[in-house]
Every structure is written in C-alpha cells, then in structure tokens.
C-alpha atoms as a PDB file:
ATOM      1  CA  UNK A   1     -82.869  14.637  22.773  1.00  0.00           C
ATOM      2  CA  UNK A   2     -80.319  12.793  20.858  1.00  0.00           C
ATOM      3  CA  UNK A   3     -80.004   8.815  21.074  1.00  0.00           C
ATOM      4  CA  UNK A   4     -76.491   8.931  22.660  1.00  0.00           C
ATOM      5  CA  UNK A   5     -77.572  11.524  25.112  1.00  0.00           C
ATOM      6  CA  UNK A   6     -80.498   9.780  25.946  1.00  0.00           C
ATOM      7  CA  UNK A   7     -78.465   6.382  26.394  1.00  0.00           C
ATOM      8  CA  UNK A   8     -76.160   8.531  28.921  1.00  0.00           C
ATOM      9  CA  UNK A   9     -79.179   9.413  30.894  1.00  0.00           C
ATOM     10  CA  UNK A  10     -81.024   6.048  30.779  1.00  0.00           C
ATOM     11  CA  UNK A  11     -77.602   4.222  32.050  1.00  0.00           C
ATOM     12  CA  UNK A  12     -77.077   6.914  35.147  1.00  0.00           C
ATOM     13  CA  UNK A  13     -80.783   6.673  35.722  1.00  0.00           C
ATOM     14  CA  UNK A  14     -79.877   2.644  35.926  1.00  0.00           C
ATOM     15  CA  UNK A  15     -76.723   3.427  37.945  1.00  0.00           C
ATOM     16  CA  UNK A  16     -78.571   5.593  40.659  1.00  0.00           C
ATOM     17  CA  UNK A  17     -81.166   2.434  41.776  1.00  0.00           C
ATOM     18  CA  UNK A  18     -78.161  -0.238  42.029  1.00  0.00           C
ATOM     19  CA  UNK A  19     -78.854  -1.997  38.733  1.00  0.00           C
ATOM     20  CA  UNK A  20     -76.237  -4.700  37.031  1.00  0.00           C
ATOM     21  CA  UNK A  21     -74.400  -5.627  34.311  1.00  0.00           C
ATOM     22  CA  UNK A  22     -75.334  -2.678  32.475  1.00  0.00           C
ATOM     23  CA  UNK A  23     -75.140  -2.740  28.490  1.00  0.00           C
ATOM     24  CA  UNK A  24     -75.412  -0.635  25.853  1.00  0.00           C
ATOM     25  CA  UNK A  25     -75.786  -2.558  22.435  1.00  0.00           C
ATOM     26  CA  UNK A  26     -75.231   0.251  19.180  1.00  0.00           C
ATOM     27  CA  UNK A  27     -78.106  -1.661  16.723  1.00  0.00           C
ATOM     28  CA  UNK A  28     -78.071   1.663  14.187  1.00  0.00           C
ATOM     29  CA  UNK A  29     -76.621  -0.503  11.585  1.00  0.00           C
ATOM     30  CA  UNK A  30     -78.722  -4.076  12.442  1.00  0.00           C
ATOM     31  CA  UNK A  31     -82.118  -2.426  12.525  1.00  0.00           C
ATOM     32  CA  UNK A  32     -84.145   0.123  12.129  1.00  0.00           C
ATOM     33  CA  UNK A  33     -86.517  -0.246  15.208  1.00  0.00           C
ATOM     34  CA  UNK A  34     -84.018   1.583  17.748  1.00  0.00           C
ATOM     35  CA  UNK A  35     -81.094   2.789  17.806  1.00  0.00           C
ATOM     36  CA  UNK A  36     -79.509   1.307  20.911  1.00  0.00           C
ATOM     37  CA  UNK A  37     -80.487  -1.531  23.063  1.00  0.00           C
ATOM     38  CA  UNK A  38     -79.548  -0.767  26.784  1.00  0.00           C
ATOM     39  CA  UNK A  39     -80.030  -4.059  28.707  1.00  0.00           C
ATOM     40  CA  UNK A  40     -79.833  -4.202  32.679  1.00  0.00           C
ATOM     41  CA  UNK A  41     -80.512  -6.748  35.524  1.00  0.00           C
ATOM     42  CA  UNK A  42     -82.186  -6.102  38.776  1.00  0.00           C
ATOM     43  CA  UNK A  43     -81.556  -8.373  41.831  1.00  0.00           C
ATOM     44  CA  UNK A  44     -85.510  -8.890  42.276  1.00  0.00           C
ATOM     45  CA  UNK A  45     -89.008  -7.898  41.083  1.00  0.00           C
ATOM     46  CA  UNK A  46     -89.342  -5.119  42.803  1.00  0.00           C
ATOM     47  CA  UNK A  47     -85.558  -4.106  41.795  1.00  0.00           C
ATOM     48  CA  UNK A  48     -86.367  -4.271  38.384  1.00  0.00           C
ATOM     49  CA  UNK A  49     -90.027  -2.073  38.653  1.00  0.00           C
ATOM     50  CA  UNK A  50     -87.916   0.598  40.510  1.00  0.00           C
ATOM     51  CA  UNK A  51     -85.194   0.772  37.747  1.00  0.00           C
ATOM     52  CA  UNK A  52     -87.737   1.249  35.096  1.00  0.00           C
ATOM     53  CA  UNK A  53     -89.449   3.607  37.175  1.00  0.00           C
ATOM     54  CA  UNK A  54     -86.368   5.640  37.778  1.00  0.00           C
ATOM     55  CA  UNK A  55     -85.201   5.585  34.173  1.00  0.00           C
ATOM     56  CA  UNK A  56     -89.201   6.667  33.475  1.00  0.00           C
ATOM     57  CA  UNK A  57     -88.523   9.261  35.780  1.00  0.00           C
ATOM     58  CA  UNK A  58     -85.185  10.731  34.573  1.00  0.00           C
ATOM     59  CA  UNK A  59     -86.294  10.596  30.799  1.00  0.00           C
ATOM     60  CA  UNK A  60     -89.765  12.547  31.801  1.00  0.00           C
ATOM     61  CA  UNK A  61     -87.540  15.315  33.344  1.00  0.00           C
ATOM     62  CA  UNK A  62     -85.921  15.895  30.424  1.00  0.00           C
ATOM     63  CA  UNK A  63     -89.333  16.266  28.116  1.00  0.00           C
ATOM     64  CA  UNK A  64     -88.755  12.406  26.299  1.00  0.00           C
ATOM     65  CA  UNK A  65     -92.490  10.506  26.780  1.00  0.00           C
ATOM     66  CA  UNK A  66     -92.401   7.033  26.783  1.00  0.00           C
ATOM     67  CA  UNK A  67     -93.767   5.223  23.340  1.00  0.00           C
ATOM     68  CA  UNK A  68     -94.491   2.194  25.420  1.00  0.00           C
ATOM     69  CA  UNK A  69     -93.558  -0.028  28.304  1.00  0.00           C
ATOM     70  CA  UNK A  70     -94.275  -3.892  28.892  1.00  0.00           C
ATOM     71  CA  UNK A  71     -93.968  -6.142  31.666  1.00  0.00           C
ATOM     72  CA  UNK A  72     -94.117  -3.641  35.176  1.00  0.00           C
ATOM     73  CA  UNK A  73     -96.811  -5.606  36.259  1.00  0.00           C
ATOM     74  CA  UNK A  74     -94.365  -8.646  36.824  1.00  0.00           C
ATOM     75  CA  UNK A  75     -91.038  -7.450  37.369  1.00  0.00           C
ATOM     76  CA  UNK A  76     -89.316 -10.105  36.061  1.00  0.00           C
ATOM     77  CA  UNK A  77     -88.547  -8.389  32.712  1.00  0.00           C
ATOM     78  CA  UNK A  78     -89.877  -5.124  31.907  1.00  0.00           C
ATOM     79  CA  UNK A  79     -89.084  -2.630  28.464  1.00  0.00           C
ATOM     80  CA  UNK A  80     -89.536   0.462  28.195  1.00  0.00           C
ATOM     81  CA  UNK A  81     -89.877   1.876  24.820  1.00  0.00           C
ATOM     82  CA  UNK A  82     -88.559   5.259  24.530  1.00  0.00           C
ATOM     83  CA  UNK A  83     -87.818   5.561  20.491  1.00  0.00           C
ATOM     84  CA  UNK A  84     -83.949   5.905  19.947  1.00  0.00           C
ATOM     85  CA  UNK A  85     -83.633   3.268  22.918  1.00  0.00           C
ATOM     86  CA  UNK A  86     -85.246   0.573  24.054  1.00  0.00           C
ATOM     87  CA  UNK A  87     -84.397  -0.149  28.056  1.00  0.00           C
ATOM     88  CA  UNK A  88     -84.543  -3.945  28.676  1.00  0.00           C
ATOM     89  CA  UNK A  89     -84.354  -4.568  32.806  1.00  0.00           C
ATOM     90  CA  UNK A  90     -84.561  -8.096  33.886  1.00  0.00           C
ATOM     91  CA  UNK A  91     -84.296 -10.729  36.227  1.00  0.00           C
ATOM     92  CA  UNK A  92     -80.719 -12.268  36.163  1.00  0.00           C
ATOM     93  CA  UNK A  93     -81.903 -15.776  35.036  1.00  0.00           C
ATOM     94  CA  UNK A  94     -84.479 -14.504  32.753  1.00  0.00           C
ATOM     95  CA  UNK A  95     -81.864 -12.432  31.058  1.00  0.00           C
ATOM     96  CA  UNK A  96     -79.575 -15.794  30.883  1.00  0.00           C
ATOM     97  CA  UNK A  97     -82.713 -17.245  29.335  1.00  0.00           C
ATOM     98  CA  UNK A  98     -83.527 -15.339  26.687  1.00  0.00           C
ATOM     99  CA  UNK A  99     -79.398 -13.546  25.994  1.00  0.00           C
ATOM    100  CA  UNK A 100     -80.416 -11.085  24.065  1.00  0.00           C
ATOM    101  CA  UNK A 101     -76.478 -10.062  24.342  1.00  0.00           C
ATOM    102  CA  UNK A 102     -75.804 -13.059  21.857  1.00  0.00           C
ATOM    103  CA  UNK A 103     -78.844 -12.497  19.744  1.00  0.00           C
ATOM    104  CA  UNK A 104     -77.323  -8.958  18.701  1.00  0.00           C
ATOM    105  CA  UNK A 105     -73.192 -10.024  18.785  1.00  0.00           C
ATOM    106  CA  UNK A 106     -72.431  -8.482  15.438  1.00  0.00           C
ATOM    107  CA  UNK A 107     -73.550  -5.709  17.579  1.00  0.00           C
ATOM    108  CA  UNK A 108     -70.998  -3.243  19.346  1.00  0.00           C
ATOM    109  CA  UNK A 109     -71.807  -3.537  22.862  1.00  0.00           C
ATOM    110  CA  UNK A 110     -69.936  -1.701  26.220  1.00  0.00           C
ATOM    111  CA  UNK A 111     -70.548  -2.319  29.580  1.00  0.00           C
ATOM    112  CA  UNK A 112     -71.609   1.025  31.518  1.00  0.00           C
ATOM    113  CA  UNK A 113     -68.647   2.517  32.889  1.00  0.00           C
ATOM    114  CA  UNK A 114     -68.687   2.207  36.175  1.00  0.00           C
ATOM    115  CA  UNK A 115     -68.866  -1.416  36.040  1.00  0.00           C
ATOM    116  CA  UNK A 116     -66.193  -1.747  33.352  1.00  0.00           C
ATOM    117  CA  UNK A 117     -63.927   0.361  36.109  1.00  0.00           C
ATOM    118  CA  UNK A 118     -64.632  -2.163  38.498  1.00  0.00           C
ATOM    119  CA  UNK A 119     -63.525  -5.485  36.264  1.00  0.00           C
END
C-alpha cells in the first residue's frame, strides 16, 4: 500500500473512534525513518488504546502488519509503527509535553480534514 494511501486510511480509522486534533506531518524530506508522522489525541486512556486498536484494525484489513507498537499497556501515549507511517495517539497534555508538532516545523503538516472544515 502506498504511504499516502495508507495515511488516508490511518486518519479515517482515527476519525471513526472520535479522535482529535488530527495531524499529518510529510517527514520524506527530514528523515528517512518514515515517511509521514500522523499524530492524534484521545480524550482518555482507554480513548487512546481504542484508536490504536482501530487504526490496527483498519490497516490489518487491508494486508499492512504492524512493524511495532509501544505504549498500549498505558494509554497515555501509544505508536504504532507501521513503516511509511508512524501513528502517534496521545493524551492531550502528554502531547503538549513532549510537541512533537514543533520538533518537526520545517515539516509540512495539515490538520485532517474534517477538523480543518470545522475551524
């Protein structure tokens, strides 16, 4: 599966469960671990298991396996690992903690599209 279809996937997978503040960060040209960085907050632990698992989910259907996943034992910030992306959901104060958003700004970044119709 391609890395933008994938991202496309991942995001409505996100959007399904209720997740928010949904970003996509395009890191082709900053690294070469990934190729996007999609970054998502959950309103509580077991919000942000759930969107993982549903993302897990969606991306199985489709034949893409997981290369790892951290952090579903906590829920306050899991990854999933899934090659061309990497799926960061997290708490909304651990995300303000750790702003990975300003860590990649030379980055372009867009806000999932439902949200950005909303603003």
């Amino acid at each position: 599966m391609q890395s933008d279809a994938l991202v496309t996937l991942a995001v409505a997978a996100l959007e399904d469960m209720k997740a928010q503040d949904i970003l996509t960060i395009d890191v082709r040209d900053k690294t070469s671990i990934t190729d996007y960085m999609v970054i998502a907050s959950g309103t509580s632990n077991r919000h942000v298991k759930s969107l993982v698992d549903n993302v897990l989910e969606k991306t199985k259907e489709q034949g893409v396996r997981p290369i790892g996943s951290e952090g579903m034992d906590t829920g306050e910030w899991a990854l999933l690992d899934l090659g061309d992306i990497v799926v960061h959901v997290m708490l909304p104060a651990t995300r303000q903690f750790y702003d990975l958003e300003r860590l990649w700004q030379g980055a372009e970044q867009s806000r999932a599209q439902h949200q950005a119709e909303q603003e």
